[in-house]
Protein backbone atom coordinates (compact mmCIF):
# COMPACT_ATOMS: atom_id res chain seq x y z
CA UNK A 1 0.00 0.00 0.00
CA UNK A 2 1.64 2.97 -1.55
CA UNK A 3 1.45 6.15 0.27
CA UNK A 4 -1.01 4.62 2.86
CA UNK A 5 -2.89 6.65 5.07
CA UNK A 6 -3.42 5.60 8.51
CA UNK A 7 -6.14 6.28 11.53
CA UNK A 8 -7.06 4.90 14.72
CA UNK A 9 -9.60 5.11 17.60
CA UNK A 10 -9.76 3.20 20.48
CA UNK A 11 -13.34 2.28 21.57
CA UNK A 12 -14.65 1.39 25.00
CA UNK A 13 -17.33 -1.47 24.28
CA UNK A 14 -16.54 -5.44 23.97
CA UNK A 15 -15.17 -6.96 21.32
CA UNK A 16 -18.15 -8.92 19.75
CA UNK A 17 -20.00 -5.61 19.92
CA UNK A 18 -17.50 -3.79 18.07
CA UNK A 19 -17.15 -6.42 15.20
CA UNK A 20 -21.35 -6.47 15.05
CA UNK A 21 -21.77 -3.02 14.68
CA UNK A 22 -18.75 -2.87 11.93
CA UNK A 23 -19.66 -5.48 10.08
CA UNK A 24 -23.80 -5.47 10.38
CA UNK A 25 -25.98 -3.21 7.84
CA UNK A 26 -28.16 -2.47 10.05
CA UNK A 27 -25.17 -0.48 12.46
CA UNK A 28 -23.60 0.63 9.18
CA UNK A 29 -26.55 2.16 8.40
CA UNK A 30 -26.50 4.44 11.85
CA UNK A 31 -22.53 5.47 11.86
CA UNK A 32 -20.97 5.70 8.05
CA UNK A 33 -20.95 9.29 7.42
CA UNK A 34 -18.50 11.69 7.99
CA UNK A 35 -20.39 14.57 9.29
CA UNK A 36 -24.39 15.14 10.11
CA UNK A 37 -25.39 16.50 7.04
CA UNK A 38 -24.53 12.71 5.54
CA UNK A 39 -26.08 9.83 6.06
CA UNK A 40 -26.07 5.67 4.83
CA UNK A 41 -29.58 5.23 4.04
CA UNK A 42 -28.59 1.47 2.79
CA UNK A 43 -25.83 -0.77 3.30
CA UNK A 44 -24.86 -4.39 2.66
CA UNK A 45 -22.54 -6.45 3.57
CA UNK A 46 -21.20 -10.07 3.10
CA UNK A 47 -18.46 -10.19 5.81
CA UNK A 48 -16.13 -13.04 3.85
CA UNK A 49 -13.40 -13.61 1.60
CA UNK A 50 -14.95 -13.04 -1.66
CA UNK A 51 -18.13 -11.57 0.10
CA UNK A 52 -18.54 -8.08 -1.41
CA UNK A 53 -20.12 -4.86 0.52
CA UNK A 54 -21.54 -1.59 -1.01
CA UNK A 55 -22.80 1.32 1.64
CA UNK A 56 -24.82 3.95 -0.27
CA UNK A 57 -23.91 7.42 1.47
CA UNK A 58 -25.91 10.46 0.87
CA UNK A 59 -26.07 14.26 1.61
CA UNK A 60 -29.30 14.27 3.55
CA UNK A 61 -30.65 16.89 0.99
CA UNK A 62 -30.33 14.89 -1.89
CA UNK A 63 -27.75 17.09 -3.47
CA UNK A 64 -25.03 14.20 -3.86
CA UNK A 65 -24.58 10.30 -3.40
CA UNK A 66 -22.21 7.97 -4.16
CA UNK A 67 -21.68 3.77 -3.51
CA UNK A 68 -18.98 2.78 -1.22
CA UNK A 69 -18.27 -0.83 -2.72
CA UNK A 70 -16.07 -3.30 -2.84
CA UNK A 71 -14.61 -7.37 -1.94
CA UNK A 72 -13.51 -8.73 0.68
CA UNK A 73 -10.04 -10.07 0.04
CA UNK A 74 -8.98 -10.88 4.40
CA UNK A 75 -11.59 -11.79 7.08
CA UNK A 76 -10.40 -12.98 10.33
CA UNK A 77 -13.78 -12.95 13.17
CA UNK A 78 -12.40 -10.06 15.36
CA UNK A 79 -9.48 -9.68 14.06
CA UNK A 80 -8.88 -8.49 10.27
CA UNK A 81 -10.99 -7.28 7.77
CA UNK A 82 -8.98 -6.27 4.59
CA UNK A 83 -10.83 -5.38 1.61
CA UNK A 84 -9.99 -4.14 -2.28
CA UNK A 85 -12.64 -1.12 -3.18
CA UNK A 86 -14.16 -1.14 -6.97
CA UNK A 87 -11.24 1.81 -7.74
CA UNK A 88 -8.26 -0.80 -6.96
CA UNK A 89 -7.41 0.66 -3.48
CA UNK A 90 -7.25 -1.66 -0.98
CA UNK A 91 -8.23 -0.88 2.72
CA UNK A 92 -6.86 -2.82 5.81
CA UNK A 93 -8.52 -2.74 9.31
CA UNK A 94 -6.97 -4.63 12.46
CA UNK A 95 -8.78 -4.59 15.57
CA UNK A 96 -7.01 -5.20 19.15
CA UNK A 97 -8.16 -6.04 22.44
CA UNK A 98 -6.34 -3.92 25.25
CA UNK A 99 -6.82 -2.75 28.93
CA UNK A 100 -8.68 0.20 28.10
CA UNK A 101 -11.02 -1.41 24.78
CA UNK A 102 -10.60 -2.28 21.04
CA UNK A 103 -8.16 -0.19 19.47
CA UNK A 104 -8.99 -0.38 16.04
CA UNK A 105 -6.42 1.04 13.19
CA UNK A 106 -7.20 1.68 9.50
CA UNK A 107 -4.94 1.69 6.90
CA UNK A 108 -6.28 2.43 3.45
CA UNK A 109 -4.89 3.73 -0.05
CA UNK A 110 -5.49 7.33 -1.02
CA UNK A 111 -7.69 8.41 -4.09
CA UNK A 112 -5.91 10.56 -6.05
CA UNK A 113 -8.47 13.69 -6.83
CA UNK A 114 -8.67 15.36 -3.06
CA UNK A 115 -5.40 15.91 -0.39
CA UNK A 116 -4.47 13.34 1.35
CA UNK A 117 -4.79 15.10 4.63
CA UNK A 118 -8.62 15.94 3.80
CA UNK A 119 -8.56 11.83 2.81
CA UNK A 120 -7.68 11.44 6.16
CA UNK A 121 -9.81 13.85 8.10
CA UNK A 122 -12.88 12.09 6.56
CA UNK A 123 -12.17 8.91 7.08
CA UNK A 124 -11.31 9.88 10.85
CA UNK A 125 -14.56 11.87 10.98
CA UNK A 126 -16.48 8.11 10.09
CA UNK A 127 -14.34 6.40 12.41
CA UNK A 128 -14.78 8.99 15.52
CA UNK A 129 -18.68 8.66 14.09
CA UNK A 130 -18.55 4.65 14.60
CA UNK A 131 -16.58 5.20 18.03
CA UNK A 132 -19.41 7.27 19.33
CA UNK A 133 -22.22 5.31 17.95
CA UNK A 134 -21.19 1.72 19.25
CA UNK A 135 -19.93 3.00 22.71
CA UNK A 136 -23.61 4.34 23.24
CA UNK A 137 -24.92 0.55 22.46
């Protein structure tokens, strides 16, 4: 992974319910957006290797959308989720148990038409979203 871009978070819930509301559409559904104006008004999800996902995330006023998809190419229950996106990036998440939680880091290729650092920002805007929504489960 070329140029990789990586974030982390480290949430306070156990680990089953941190791989449920990951890998379930109907907790993708509530967290993958970056910001409120967003929202995933429809995911699915086949959580195995070969299994292929597509999360449909819209502006809430209609003015954009866009498909999220991709396969599965890694799936380890709790573990390891790695994944190639339709575009030929590929996208690798680990989680960990510690003391304090799952820490769970995200490694993922950049797209080439916005900055890497706003690449980043979003993605970490999702994955504080997904921290805050499956602590409050």
């Amino acid at each position: 992974m070329q140029n990789a871009i990586t974030i982390e978070t480290l949430v306070q819930a156990p680990l089953q319910t941190v791989w449920d509301s990951w890998t379930s559409p109907e907790h993708i559904t509530k967290w993958a957006h970056a910001s409120e104006d967003w929202h995933a008004p429809e995911a699915e999800n086949d959580v195995r290797v070969g299994g292929r996902f597509k999360t449909v995330m819209a502006a809430k006023d209609g003015s954009a959308s866009f498909d999220f998809t991709g396969e599965y190419t890694s799936v380890e229950q709790g573990k390891i989720i790695a994944y190639t996106m339709d575009d030929g990036r590929k996208v690798m998440i680990t989680f960990e148990e510690m003391a304090s939680g799952i820490k769970i880091v995200e490694t993922f290729d950049p797209e080439s038409e916005n900055a890497p650092e706003l690449q980043r920002q979003g993605w970490q805007a999702i994955l504080d979203t997904f921290k805050q929504y499956t602590e409050s489960l």
